[in-house]
Protein backbone atom coordinates (compact mmCIF):
# COMPACT_ATOMS: atom_id res chain seq x y z
CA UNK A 1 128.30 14.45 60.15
CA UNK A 2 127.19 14.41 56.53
CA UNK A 3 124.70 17.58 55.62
CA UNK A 4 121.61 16.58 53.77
CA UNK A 5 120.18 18.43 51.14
CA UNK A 6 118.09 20.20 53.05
CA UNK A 7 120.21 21.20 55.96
CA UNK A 8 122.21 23.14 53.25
CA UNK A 9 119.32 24.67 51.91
CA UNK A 10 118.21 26.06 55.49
CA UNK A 11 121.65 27.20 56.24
CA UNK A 12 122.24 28.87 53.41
CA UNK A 13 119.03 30.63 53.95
CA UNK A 14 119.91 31.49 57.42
CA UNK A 15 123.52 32.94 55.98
CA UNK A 16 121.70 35.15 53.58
CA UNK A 17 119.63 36.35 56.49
CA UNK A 18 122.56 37.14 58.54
CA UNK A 19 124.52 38.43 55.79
CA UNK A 20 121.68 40.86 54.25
CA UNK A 21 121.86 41.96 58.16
CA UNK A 22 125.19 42.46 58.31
CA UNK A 23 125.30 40.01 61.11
CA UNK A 24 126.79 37.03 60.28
CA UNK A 25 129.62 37.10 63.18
CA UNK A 26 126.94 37.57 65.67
CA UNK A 27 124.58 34.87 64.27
CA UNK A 28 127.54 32.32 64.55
CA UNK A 29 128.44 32.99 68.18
CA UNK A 30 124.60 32.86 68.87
CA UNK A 31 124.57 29.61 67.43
CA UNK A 32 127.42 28.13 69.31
CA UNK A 33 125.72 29.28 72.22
CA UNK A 34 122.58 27.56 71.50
CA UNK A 35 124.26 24.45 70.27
CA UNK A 36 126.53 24.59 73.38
CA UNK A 37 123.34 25.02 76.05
CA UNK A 38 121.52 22.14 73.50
CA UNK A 39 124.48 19.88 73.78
CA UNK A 40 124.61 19.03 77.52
CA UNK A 41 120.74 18.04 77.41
CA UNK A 42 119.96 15.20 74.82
CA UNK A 43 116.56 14.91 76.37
CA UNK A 44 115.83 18.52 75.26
CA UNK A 45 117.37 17.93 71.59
CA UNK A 46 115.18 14.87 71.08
CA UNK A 47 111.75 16.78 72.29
CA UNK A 48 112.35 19.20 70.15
CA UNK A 49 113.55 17.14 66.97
CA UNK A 50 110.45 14.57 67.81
CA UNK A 51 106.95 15.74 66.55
CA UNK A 52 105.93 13.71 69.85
CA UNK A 53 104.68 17.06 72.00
CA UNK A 54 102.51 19.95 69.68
CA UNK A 55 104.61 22.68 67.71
CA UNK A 56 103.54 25.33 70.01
CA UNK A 57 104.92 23.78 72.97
CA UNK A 58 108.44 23.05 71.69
CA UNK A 59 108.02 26.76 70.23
CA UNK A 60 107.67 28.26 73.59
CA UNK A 61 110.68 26.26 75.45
CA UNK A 62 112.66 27.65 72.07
CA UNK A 63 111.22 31.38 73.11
CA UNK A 64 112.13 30.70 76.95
CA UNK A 65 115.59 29.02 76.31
CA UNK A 66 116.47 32.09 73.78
CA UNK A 67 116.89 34.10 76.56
CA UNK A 68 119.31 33.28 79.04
CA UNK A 69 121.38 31.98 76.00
CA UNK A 70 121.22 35.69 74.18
CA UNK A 71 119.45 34.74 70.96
CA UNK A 72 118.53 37.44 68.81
CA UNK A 73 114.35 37.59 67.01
CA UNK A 74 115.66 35.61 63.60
CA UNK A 75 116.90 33.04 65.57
CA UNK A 76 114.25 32.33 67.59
CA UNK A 77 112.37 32.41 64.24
CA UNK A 78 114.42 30.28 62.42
CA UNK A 79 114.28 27.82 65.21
CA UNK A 80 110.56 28.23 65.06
CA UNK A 81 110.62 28.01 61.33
CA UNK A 82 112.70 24.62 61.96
CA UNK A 83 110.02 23.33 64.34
CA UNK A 84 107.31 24.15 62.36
CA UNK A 85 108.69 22.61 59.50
CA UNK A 86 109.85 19.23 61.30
CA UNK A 87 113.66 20.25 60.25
CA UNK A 88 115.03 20.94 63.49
CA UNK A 89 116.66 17.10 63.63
CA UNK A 90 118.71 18.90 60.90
CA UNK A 91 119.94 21.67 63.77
CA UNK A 92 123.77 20.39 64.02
CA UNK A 93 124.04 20.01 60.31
CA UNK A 94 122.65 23.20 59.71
CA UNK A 95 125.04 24.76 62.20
CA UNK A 96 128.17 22.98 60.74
CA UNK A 97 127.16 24.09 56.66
CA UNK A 98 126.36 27.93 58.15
CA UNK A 99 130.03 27.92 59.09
CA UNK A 100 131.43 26.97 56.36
CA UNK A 101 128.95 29.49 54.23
CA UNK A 102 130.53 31.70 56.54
CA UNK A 103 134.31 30.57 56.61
CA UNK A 104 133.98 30.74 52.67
CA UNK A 105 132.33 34.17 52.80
CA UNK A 106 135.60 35.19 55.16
CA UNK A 107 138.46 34.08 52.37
CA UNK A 108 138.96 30.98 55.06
CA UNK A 109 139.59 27.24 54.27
CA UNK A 110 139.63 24.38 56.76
CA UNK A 111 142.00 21.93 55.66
CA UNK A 112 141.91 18.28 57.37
CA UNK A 113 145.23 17.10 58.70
CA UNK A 114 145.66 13.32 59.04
CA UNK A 115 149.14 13.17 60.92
CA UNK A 116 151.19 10.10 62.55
CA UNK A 117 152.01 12.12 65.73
CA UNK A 118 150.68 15.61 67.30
CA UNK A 119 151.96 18.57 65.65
CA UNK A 120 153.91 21.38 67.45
CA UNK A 121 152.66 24.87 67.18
CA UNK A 122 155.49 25.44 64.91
CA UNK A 123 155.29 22.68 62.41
CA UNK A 124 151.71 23.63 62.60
CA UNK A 125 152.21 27.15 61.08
CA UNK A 126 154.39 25.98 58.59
CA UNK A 127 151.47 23.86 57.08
CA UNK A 128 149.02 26.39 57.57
CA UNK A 129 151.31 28.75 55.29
CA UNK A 130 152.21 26.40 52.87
CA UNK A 131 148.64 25.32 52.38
CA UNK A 132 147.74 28.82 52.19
CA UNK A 133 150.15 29.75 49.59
CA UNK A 134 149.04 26.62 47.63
CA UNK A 135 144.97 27.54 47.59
CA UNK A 136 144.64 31.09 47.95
CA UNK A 137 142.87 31.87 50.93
CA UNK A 138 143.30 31.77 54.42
CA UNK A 139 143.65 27.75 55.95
CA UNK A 140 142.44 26.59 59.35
CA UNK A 141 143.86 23.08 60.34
CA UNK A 142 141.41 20.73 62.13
CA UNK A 143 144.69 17.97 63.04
CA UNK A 144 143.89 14.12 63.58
CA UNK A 145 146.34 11.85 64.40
CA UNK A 146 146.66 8.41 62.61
CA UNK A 147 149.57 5.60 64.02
CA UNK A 148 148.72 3.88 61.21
CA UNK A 149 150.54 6.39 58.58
CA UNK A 150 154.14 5.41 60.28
CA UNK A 151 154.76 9.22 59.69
CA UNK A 152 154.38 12.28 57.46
CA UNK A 153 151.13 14.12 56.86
CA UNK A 154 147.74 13.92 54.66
CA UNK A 155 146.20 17.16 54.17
CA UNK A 156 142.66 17.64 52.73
CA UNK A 157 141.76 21.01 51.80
CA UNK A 158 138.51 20.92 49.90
CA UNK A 159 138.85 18.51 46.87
CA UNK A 160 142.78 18.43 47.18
CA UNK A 161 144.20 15.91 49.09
CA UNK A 162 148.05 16.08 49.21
CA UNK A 163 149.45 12.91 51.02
CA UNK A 164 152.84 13.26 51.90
CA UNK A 165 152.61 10.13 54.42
CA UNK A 166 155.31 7.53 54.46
CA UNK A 167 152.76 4.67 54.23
CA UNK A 168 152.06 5.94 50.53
CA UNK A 169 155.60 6.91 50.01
CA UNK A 170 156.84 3.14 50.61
CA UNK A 171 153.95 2.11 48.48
CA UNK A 172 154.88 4.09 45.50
CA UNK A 173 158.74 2.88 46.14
CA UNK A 174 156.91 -0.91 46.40
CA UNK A 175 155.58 -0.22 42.92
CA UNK A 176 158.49 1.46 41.29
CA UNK A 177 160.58 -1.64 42.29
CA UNK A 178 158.35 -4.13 41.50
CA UNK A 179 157.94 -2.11 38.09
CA UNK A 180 161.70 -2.86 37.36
């Protein structure tokens, strides 16, 4: 899912929030949690997304909800803040930029791995050190898998892309040998 503009301004206001508080672990799990208990009831997401029922009502099943899923005061805010200001159809995208805020804040990179077959736990760790040794910081490796590639790896880590796949290596070999 693609972050708007605002999503990334609200979660970056939520990190400094959490950050200033020294907090920022606990305000992710909190999150999850309240993503996780959000997730298995679309009905609930959309009435609280939807201007359709007042503010105060979606408020107060946000302020009864935030217990049993452990949410601390500047969550329940911020989800009130989000309510009030018709931004909580922004909640998942928030969620996903305040981890990265946070991963970034932590030294740690999430690199995407397009492979042609599942990776081992082995041949896993040996791309999660050589990627770290190539950017500098800590990598976490979200793995796809791709037929299509014939074999090999792409790895995305931010704005490098290094594509070691043997689709692109038979298409460079195509255009050497059609070079002459």
């Amino acid at each position: 899912m693609k972050s708007s503009t605002a999503a990334n301004r609200y979660a970056k206001a939520l990190f400094g929030l959490a950050k200033d508080e020294r907090r920022l672990a606990d305000v992710r799990e909190e999150l999850d949690r309240f993503s996780d208990l959000l997730g298995g009831h679309e009905e609930l997401q959309i009435a609280l997304s939807q201007p359709l029922h007042p503010a105060d009502e979606r408020k107060a099943v946000v302020k009864a909800l935030a217990g049993p899923a452990s949410q601390s005061p500047l969550l329940v805010n911020f989800y009130s803040y989000l309510i009030d200001q018709r931004r909580f159809i922004d909640f998942e995208a928030i969620i996903l930029e305040f981890e990265r805020l946070a991963d970034e804040d932590a030294g740690l990179t999430t690199a995407e791995i397009v492979s042609a077959s599942p990776m081992d736990e082995r041949r896993r760790d040996r791309l999660r050190r050589a990627l770290s040794e190539r950017t500098g910081s800590e990598v976490r490796l979200e793995v796809t898998v791709d037929p299509e590639l014939i074999g090999g790896v792409v790895a995305k880590v931010g704005d490098l892309v290094f594509d070691g796949s043997l689709r692109t290596q038979l298409a460079q070999l195509r255009a050497n040998l059609t070079k002459g």
